[in-house]
N, C-alpha and C. Protein backbone atom coordinates (compact mmCIF):
# COMPACT_ATOMS: atom_id res chain seq x y z
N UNK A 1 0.84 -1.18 0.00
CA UNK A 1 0.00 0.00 0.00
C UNK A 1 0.88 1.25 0.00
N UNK A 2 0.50 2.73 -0.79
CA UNK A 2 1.27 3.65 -1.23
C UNK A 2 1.41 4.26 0.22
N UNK A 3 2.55 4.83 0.63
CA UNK A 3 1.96 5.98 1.70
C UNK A 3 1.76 6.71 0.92
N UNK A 4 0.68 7.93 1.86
CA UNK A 4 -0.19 9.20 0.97
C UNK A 4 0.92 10.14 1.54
N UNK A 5 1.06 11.49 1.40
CA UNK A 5 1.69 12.34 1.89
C UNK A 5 0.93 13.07 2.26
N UNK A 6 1.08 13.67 3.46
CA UNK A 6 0.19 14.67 3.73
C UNK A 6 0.20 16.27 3.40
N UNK A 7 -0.41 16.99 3.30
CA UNK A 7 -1.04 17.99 2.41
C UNK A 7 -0.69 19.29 3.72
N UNK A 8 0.09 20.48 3.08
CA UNK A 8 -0.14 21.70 3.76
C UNK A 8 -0.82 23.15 3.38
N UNK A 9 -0.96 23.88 4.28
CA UNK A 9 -1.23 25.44 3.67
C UNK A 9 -0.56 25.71 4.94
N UNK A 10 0.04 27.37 4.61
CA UNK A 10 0.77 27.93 5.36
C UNK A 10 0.05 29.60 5.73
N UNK A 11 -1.02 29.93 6.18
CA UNK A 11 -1.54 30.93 6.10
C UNK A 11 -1.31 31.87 7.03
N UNK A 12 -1.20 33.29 5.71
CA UNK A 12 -0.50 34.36 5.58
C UNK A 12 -0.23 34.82 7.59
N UNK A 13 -1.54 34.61 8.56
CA UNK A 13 -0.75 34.80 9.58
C UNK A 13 0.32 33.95 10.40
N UNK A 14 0.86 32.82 9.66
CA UNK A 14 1.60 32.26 10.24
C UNK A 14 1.22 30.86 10.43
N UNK A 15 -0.24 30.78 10.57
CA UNK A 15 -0.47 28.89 10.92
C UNK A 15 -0.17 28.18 10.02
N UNK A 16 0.46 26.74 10.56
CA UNK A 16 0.48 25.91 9.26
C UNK A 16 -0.89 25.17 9.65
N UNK A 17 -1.48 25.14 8.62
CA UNK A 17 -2.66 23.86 8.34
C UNK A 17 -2.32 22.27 7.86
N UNK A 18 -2.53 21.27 8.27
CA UNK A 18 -2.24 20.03 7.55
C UNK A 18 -3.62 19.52 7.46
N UNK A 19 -3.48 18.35 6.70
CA UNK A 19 -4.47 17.09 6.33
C UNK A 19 -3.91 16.50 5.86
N UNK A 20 -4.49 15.13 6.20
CA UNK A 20 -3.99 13.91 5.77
C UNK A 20 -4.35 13.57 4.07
N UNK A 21 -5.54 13.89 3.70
CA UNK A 21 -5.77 14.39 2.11
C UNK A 21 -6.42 15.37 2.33
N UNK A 22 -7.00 15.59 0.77
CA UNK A 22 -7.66 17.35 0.23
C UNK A 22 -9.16 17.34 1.40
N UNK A 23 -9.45 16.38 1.49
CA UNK A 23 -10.58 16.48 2.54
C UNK A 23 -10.36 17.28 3.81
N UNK A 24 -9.35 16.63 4.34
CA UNK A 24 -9.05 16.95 5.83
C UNK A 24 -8.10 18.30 5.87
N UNK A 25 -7.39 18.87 4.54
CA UNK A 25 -6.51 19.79 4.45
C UNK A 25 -8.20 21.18 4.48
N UNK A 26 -8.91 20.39 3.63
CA UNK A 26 -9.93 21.63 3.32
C UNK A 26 -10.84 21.54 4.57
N UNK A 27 -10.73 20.80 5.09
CA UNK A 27 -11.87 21.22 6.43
C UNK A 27 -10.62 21.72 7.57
N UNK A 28 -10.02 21.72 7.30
CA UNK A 28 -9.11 22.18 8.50
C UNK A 28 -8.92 24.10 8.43
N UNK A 29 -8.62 23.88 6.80
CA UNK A 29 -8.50 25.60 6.18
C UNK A 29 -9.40 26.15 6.79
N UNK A 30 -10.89 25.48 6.60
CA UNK A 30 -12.22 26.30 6.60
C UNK A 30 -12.38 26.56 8.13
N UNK A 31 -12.07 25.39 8.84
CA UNK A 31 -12.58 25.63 10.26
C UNK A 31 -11.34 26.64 10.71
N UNK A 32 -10.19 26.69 10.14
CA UNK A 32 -9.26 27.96 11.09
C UNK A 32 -9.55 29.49 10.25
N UNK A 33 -10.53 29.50 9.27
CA UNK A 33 -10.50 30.32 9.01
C UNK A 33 -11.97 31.22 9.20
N UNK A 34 -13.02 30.38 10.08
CA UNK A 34 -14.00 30.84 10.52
C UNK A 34 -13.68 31.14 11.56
N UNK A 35 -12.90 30.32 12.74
CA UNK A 35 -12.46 30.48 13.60
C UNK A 35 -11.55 32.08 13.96
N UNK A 36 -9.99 32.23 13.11
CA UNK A 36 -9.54 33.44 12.79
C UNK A 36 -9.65 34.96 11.99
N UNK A 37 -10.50 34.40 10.88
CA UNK A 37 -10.56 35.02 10.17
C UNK A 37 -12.06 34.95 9.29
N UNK A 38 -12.89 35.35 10.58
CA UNK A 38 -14.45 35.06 9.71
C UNK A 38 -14.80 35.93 8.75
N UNK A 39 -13.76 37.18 8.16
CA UNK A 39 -14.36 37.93 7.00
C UNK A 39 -13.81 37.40 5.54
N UNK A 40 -12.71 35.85 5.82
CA UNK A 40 -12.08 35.61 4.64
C UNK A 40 -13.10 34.15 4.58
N UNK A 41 -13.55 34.27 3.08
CA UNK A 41 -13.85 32.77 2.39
C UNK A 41 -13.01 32.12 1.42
N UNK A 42 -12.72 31.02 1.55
CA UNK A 42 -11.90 30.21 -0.20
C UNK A 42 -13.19 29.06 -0.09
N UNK A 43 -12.91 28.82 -1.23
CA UNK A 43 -14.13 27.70 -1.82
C UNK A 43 -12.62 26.38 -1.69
N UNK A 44 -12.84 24.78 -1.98
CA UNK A 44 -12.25 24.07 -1.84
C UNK A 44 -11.10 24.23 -3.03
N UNK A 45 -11.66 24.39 -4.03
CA UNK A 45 -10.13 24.49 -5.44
C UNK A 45 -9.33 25.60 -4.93
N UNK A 46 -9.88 26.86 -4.42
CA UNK A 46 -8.95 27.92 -3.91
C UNK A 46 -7.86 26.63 -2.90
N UNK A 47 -8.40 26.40 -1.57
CA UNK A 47 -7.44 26.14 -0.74
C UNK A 47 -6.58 25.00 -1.69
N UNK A 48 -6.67 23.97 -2.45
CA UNK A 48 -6.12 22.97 -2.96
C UNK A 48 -5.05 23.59 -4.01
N UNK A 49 -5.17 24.44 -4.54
CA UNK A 49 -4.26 25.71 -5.43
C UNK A 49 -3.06 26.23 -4.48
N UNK A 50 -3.37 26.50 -3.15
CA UNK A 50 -2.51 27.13 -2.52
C UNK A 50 -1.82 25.91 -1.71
N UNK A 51 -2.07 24.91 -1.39
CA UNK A 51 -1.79 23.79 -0.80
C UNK A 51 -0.21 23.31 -1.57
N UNK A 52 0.40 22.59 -0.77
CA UNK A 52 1.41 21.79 -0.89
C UNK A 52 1.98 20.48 0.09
């Protein structure tokens, strides 16, 4: 079985975000970014664009 690699974003104030895939990378974005930053939205292709 492959290992997967896991997935980052690094946002602009400093947090790193992970997930284990695009699922868990994009619910992680969304929830720190309601959490920090409730006037910013990305839709899922935004965060997966900026991801690495």
């Amino acid at each position: 079985m492959e290992k997967q690699r896991k997935k980052y974003l690094e946002c602009p104030c400093g947090e790193l975000l992970e997930g284990t895939d695009d699922d868990t990378l994009v619910a992680a974005v969304q929830a720190h970014l309601c959490a920090a930053h409730p006037h910013l939205t990305y839709d899922r292709e935004q965060i997966l664009l900026m991801a690495y």
